[in-house]
C-alpha atoms as a PDB file:
ATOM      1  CA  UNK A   1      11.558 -71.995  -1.645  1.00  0.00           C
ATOM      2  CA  UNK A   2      11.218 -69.564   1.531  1.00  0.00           C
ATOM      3  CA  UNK A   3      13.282 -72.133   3.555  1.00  0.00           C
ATOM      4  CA  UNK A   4      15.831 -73.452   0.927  1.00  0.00           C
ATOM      5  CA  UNK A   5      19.044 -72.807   1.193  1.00  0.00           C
ATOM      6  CA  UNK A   6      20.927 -71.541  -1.882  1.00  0.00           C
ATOM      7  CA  UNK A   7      24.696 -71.066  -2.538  1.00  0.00           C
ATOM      8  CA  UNK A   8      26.009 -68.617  -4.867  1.00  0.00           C
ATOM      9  CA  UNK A   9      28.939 -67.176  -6.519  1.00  0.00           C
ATOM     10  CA  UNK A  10      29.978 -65.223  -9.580  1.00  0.00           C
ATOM     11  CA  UNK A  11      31.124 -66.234 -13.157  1.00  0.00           C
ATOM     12  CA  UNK A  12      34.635 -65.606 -12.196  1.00  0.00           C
ATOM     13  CA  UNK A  13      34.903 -66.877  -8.409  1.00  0.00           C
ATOM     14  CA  UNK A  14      35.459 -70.880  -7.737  1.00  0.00           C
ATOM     15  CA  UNK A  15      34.955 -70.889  -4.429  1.00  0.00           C
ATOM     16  CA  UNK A  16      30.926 -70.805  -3.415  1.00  0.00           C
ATOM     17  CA  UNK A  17      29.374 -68.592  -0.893  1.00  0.00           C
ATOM     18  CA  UNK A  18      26.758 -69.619   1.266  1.00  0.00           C
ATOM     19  CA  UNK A  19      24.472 -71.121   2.863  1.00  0.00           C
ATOM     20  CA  UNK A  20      21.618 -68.138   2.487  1.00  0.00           C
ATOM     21  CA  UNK A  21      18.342 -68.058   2.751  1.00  0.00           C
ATOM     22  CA  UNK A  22      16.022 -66.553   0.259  1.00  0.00           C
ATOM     23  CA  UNK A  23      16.120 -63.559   2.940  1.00  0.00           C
ATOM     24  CA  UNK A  24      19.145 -63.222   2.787  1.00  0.00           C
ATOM     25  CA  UNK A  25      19.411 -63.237  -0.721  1.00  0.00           C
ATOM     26  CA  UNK A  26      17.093 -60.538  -1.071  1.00  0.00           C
ATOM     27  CA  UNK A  27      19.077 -58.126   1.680  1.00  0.00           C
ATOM     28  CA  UNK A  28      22.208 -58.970  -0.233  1.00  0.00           C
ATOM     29  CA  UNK A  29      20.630 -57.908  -3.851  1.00  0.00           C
ATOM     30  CA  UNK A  30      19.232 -54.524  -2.200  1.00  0.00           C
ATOM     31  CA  UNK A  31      23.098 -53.744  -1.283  1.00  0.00           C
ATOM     32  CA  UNK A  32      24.294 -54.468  -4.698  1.00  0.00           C
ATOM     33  CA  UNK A  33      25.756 -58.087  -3.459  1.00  0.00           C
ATOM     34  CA  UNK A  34      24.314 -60.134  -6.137  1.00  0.00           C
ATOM     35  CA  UNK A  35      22.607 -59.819  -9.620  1.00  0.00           C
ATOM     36  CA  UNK A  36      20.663 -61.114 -12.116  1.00  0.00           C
ATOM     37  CA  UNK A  37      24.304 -62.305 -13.111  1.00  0.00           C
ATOM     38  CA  UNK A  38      25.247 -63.927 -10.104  1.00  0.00           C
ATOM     39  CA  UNK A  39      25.143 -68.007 -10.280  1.00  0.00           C
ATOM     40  CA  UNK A  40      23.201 -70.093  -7.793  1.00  0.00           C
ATOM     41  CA  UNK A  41      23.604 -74.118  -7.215  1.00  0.00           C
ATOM     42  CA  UNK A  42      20.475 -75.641  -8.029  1.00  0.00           C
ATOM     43  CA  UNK A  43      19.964 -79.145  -6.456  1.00  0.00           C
ATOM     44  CA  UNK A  44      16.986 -80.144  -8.824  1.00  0.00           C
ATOM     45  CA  UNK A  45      19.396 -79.494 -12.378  1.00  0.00           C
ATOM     46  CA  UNK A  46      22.933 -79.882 -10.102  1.00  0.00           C
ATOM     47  CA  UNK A  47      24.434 -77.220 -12.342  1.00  0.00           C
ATOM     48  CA  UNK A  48      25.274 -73.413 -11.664  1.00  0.00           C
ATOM     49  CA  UNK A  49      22.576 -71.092 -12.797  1.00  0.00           C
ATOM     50  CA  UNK A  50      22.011 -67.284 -13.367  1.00  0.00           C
ATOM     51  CA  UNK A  51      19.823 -66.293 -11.067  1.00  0.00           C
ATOM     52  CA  UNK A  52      18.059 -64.174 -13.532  1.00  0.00           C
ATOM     53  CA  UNK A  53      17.138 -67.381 -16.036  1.00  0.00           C
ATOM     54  CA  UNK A  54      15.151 -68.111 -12.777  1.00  0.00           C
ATOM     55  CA  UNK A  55      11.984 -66.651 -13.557  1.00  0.00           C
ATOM     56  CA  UNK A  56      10.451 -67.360  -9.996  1.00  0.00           C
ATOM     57  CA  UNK A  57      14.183 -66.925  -8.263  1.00  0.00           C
ATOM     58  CA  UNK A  58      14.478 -63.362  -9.935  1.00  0.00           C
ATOM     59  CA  UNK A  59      10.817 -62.054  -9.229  1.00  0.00           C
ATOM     60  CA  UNK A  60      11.558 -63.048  -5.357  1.00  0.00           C
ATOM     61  CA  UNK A  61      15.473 -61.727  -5.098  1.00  0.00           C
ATOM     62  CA  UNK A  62      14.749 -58.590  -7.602  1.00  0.00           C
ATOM     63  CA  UNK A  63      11.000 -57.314  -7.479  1.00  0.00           C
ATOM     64  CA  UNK A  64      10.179 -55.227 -10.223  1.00  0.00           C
ATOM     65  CA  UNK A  65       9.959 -50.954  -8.442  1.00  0.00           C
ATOM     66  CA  UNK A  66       7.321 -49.092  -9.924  1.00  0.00           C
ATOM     67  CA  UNK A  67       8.847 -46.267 -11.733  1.00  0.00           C
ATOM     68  CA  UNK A  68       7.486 -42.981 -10.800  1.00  0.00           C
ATOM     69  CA  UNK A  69       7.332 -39.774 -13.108  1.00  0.00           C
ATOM     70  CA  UNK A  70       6.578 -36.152 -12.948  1.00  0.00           C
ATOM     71  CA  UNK A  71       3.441 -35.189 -14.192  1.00  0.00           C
ATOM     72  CA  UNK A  72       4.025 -32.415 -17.163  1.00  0.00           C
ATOM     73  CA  UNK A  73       3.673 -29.032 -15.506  1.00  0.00           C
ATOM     74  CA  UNK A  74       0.440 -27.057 -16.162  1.00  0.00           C
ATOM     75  CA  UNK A  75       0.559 -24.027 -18.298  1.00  0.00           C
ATOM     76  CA  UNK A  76      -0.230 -22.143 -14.646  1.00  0.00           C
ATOM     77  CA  UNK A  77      -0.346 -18.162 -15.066  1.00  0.00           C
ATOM     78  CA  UNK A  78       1.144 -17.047 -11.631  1.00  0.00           C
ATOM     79  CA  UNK A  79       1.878 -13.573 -10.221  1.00  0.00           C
ATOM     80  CA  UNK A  80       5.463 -14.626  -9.583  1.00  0.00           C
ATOM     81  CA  UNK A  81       6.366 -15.566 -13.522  1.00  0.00           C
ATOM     82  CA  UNK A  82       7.495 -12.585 -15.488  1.00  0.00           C
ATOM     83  CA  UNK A  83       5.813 -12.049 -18.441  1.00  0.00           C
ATOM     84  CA  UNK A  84       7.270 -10.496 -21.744  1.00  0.00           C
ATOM     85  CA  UNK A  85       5.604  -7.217 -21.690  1.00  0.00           C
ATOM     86  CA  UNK A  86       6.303  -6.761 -17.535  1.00  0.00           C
ATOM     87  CA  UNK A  87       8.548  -3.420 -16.620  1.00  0.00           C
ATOM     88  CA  UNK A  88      11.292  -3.412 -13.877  1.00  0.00           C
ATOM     89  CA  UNK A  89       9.708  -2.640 -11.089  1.00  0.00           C
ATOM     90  CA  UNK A  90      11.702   0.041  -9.273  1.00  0.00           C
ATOM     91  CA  UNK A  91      11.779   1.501  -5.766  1.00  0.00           C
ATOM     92  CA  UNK A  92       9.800   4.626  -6.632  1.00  0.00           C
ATOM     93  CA  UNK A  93       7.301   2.190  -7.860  1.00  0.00           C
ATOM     94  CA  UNK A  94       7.021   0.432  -4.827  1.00  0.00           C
ATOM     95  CA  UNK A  95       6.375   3.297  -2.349  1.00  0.00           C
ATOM     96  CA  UNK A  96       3.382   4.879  -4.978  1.00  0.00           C
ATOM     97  CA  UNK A  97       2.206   1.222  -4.492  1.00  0.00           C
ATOM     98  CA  UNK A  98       2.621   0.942  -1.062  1.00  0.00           C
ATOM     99  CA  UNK A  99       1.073   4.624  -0.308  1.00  0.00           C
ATOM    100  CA  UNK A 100      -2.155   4.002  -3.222  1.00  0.00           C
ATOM    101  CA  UNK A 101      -0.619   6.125  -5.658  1.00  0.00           C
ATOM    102  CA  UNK A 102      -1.011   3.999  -8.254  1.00  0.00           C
ATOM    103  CA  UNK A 103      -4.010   2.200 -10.476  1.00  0.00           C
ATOM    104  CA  UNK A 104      -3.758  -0.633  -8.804  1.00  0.00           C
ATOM    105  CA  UNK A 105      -3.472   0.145  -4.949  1.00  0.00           C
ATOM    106  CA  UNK A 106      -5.603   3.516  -5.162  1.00  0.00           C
ATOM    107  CA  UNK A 107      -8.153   1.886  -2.983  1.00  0.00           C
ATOM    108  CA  UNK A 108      -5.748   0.133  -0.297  1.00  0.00           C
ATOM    109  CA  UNK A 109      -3.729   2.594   0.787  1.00  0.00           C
ATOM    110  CA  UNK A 110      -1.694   1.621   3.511  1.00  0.00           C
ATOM    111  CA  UNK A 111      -2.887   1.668   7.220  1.00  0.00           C
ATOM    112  CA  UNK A 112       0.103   2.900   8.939  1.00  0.00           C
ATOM    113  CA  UNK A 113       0.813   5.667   6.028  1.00  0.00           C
ATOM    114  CA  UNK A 114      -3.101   6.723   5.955  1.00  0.00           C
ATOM    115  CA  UNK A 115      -2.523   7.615  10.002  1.00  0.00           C
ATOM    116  CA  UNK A 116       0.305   9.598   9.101  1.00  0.00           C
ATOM    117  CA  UNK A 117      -1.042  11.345   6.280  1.00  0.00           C
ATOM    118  CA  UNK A 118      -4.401  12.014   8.546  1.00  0.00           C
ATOM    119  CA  UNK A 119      -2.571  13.243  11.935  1.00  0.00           C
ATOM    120  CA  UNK A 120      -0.563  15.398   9.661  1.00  0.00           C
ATOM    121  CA  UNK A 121      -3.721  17.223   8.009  1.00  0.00           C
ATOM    122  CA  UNK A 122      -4.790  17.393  11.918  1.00  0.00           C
ATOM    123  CA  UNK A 123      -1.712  19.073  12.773  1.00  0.00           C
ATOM    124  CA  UNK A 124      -1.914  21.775   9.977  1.00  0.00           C
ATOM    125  CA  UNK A 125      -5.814  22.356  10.822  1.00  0.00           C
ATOM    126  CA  UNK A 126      -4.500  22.883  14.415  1.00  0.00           C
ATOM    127  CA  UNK A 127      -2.253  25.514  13.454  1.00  0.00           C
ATOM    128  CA  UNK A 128      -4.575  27.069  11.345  1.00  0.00           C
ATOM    129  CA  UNK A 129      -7.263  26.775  13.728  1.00  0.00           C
ATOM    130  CA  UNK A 130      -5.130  28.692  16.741  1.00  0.00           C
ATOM    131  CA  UNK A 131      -3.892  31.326  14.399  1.00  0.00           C
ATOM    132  CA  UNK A 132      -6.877  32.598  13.644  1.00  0.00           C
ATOM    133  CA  UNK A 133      -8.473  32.286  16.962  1.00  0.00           C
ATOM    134  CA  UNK A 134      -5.387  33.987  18.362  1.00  0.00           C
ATOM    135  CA  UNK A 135      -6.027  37.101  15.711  1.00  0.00           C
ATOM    136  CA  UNK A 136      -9.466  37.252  17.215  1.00  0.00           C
ATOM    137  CA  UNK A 137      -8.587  37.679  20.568  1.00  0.00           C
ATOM    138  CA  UNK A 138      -5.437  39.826  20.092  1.00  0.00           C
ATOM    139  CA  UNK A 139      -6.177  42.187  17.680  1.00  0.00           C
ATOM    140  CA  UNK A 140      -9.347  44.073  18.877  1.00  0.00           C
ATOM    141  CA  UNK A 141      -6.814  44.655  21.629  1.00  0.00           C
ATOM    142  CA  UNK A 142      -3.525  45.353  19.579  1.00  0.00           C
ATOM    143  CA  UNK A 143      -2.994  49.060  20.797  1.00  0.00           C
ATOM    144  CA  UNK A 144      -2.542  47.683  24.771  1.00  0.00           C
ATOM    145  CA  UNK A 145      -0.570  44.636  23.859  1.00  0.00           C
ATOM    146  CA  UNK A 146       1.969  46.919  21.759  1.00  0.00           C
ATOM    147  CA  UNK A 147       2.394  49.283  24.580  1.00  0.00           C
ATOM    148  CA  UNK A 148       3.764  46.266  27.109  1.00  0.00           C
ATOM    149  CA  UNK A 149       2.134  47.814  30.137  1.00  0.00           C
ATOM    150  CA  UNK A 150       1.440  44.593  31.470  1.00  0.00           C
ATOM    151  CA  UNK A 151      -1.209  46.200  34.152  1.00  0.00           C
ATOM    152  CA  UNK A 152      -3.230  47.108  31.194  1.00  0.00           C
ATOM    153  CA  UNK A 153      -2.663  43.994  29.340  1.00  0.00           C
ATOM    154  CA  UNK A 154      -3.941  41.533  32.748  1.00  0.00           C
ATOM    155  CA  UNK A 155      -6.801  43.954  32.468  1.00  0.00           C
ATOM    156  CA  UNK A 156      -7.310  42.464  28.908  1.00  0.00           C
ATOM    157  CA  UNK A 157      -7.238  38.061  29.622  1.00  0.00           C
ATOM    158  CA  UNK A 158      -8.463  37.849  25.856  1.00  0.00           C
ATOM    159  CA  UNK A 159      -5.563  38.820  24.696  1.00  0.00           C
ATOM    160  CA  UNK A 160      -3.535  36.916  26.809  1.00  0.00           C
ATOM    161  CA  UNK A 161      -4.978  33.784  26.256  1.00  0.00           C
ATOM    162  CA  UNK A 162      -4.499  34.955  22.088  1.00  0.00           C
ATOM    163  CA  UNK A 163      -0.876  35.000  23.017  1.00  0.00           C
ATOM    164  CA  UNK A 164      -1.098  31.451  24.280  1.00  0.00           C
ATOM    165  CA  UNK A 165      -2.593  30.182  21.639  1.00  0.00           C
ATOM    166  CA  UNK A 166       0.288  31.732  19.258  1.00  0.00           C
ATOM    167  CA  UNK A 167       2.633  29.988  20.930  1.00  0.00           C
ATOM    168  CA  UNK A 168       1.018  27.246  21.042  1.00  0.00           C
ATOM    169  CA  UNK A 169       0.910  27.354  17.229  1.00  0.00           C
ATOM    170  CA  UNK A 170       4.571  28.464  16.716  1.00  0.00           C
ATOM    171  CA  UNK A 171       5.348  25.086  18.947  1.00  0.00           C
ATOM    172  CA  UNK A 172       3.345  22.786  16.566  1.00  0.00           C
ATOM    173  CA  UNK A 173       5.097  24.502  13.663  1.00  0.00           C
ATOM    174  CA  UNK A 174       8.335  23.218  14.750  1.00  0.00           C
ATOM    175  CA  UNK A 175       6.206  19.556  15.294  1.00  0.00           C
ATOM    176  CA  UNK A 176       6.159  19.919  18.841  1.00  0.00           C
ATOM    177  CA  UNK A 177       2.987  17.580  18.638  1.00  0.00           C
ATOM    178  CA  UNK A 178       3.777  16.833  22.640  1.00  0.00           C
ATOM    179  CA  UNK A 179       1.735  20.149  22.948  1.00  0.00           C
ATOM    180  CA  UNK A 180      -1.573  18.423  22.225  1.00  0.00           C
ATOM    181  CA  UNK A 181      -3.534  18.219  25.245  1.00  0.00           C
ATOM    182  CA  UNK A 182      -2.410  22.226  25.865  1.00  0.00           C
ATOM    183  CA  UNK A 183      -4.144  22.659  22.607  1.00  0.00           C
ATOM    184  CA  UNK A 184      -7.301  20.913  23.444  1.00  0.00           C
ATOM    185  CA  UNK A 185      -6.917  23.036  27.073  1.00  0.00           C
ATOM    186  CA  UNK A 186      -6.812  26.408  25.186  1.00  0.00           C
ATOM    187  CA  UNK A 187      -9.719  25.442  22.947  1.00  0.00           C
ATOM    188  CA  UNK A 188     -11.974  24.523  25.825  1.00  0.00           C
ATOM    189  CA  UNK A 189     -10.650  27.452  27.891  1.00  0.00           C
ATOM    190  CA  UNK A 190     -11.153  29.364  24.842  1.00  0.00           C
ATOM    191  CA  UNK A 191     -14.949  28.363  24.941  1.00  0.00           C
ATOM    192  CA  UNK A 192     -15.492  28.389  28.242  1.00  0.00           C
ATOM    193  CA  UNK A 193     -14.111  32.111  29.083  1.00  0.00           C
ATOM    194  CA  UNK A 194     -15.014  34.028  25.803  1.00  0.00           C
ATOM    195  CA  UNK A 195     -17.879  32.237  25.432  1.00  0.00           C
ATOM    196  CA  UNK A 196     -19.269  33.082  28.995  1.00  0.00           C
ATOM    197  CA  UNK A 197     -19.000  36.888  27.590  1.00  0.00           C
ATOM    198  CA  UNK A 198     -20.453  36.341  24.999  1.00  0.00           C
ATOM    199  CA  UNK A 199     -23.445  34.764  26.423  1.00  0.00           C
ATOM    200  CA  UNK A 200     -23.583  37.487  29.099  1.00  0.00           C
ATOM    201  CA  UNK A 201     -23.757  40.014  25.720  1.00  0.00           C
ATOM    202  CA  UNK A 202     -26.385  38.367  24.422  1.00  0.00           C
ATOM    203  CA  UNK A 203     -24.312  37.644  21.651  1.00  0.00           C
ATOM    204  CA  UNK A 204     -25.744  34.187  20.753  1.00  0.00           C
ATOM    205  CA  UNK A 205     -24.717  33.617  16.392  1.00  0.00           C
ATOM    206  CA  UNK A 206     -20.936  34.504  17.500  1.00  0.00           C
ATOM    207  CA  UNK A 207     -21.215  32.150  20.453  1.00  0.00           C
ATOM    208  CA  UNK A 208     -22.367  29.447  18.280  1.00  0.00           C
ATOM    209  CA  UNK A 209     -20.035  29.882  15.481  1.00  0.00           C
ATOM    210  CA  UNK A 210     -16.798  29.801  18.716  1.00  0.00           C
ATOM    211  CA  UNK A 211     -17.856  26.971  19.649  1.00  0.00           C
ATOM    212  CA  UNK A 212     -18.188  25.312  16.651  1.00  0.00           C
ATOM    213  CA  UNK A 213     -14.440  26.653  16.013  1.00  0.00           C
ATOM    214  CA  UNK A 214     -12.966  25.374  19.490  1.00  0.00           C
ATOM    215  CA  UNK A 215     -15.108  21.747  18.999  1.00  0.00           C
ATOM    216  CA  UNK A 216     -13.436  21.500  15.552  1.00  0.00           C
ATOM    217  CA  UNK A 217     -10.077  22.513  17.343  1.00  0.00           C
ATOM    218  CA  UNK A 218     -10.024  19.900  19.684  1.00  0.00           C
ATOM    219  CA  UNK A 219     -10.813  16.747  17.277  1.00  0.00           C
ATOM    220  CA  UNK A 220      -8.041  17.938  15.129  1.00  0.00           C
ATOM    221  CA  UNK A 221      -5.914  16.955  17.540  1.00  0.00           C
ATOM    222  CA  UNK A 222      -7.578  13.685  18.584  1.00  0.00           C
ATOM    223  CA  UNK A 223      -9.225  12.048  15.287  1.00  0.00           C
ATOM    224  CA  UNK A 224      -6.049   9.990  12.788  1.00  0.00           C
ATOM    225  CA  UNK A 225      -8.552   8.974   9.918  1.00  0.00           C
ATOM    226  CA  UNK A 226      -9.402  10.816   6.892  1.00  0.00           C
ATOM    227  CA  UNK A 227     -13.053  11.440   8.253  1.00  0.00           C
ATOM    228  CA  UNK A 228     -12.807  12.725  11.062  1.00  0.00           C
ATOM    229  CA  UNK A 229     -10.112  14.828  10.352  1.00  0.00           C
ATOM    230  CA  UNK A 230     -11.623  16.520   7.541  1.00  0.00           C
ATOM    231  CA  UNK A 231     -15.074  16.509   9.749  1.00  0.00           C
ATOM    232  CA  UNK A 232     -13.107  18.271  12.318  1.00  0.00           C
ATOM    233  CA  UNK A 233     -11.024  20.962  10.120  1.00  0.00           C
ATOM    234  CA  UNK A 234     -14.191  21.992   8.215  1.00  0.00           C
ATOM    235  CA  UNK A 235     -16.288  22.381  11.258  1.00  0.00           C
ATOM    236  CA  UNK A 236     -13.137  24.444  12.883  1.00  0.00           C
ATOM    237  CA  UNK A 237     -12.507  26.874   9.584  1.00  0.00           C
ATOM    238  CA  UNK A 238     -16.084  27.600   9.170  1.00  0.00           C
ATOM    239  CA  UNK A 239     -16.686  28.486  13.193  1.00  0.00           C
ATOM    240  CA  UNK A 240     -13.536  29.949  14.109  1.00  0.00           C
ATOM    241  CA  UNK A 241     -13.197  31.991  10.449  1.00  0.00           C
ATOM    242  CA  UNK A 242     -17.042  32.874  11.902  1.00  0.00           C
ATOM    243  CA  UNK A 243     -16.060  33.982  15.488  1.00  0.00           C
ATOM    244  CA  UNK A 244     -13.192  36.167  13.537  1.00  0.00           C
ATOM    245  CA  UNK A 245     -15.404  38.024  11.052  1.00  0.00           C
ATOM    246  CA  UNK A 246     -17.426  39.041  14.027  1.00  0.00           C
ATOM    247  CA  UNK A 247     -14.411  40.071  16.597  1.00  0.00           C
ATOM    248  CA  UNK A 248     -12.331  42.138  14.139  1.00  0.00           C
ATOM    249  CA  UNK A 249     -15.510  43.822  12.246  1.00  0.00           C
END
C-alpha cells in the first residue's frame, strides 16, 4: 500500500484529486486536508470509499495520539499557600523578622544588622571608656586647668592628654567614628605615658587595672561581633572605673 497511488475527493466535489501517495496522504490529514470523511477510489471494489470504513487506510492516514493528562495535584503543604488561620504579614513584622525579634528568627539574626548593632555598642563603650579616663587625668589637676595658665598646665601632660581624650569623646558623640585610630592612639599613649609613672611609683595594682582599661579601649573600637565587643567593654569598665577609683581617691 506504501507505493499505491490513491485519488481522493469529498462527498460534494466531482472532480478527483490526485495522484498521492500514502505520504502524502498522511501530510495532507496532519494539515486538516482530508478526513475520515474524505472518499478515496479504490481499484480492488472500483467504487468511492470513506477513508475511515478503511480500517487499514485510516490506522496509516490517521494514527491514533496518545492522550496525555495531568496527574491530580498532591495535597502538598507549602510555605507559599496561605492557610486559614495565617495573619497579614505587615512591614513592622518583617523588620522584627529580619533583625531576630521575633520567635521564629531569634536565633538568625541578620549578619549585616548584628555588625551594626555590635560597632554601635563599641562606639558607646568608647565614649564611656574616654570619659572616664579623661576624669582621671583631669581632675586631680582641676585647680591648674581652671586657671588657663597654660605654663602651668604643659607642666601638667596628664591633663592635657585628659583634654584629648574629651574631645575625642565629644567627636564620637556626634558619630565622628573617622576618629578611630586617634582613639586607639590616645589609649596606647594613655598606657604608655601614665603607665611609665606609675611603674616608676611603684604603683603596680593601678598600673594593672590602666592597662586593662586602655586594652579594653582599643578593641572597642576594632572588634564588630557581639563577643568581642562585650569582651572588650567589660574588660575596659572594670580597668579604667579601677585606674579612676585610685586617681581621684
Amino acid at each position: 500500500m506504501a507505493t499505491q497511488e490513491f485519488y481522493v475527493r469529498s462527498a460534494t466535489e466531482t472532480e478527483a484529486r490526485g495522484p498521492f501517495t500514502q505520504e502524502h496522504l498522511v501530510s495532507l490529514a496532519e494539515n486538516g486536508q482530508i478526513t475520515k470523511e474524505t472518499l478515496f477510489y479504490e481499484a480492488t471494489s472500483e467504487q468511492w470509499v470513506r477513508m475511515g470504513d478503511n480500517e487499514e487506510l485510516s490506522k496509516l492516514i490517521f494514527p491514533q495520539r496518545q492522550t496525555l493528562k495531568l496527574k491530580a495535584r498532591d495535597n502538598i503543604k507549602t510555605l507559599n499557600v496561605r492557610q486559614e488561620k495565617d495573619t497579614p504579614i505587615s512591614v513592622e513584622d518583617m523588620l522584627a523578622a529580619a533583625e531576630g525579634r521575633t520567635e521564629e528568627t531569634k536565633d538568625k539574626l541578620d549578619p549585616v544588622i548584628a555588625r551594626e548593632r555590635a560597632a554601635a555598642i563599641g562606639l558607646y563603650a568608647s565614649i564611656a571608656l574616654l570619659l572616664i579616663s579623661a576624669a582621671s587625668l583631669v581632675l586631680p589637676s582641676i585647680d591648674i586647668v581652671i586657671k588657663l595658665d597654660p605654663v602651668e598646665i604643659i607642666q601638667h601632660p596628664l591633663a592635657i592628654l585628659g583634654a584629648f581624650e574629651t574631645a575625642l569623646a565629644a567627636l564620637l558623640i556626634l558619630q565622628v567614628t573617622q576618629v578611630y585610630p586617634l582613639v586607639r592612639f590616645a589609649a596606647t599613649l594613655t598606657l604608655g605615658f601614665t603607665g611609665f609613672l606609675l611603674w616608676t611609683e611603684g604603683q603596680l595594682v593601678p598600673l594593672a587595672a590602666l592597662a586593662v582599661g586602655s586594652t579594653g579601649l582599643y578593641f572597642c573600637t576594632v572588634f564588630i561581633n557581639f563577643f568581642g565587643v562585650g569582651l572588650a567593654t567589660g574588660l575596659g569598665l572594670a580597668g579604667m572605673l579601677g585606674y579612676a577609683f585610685y586617681a581621684l581617691t
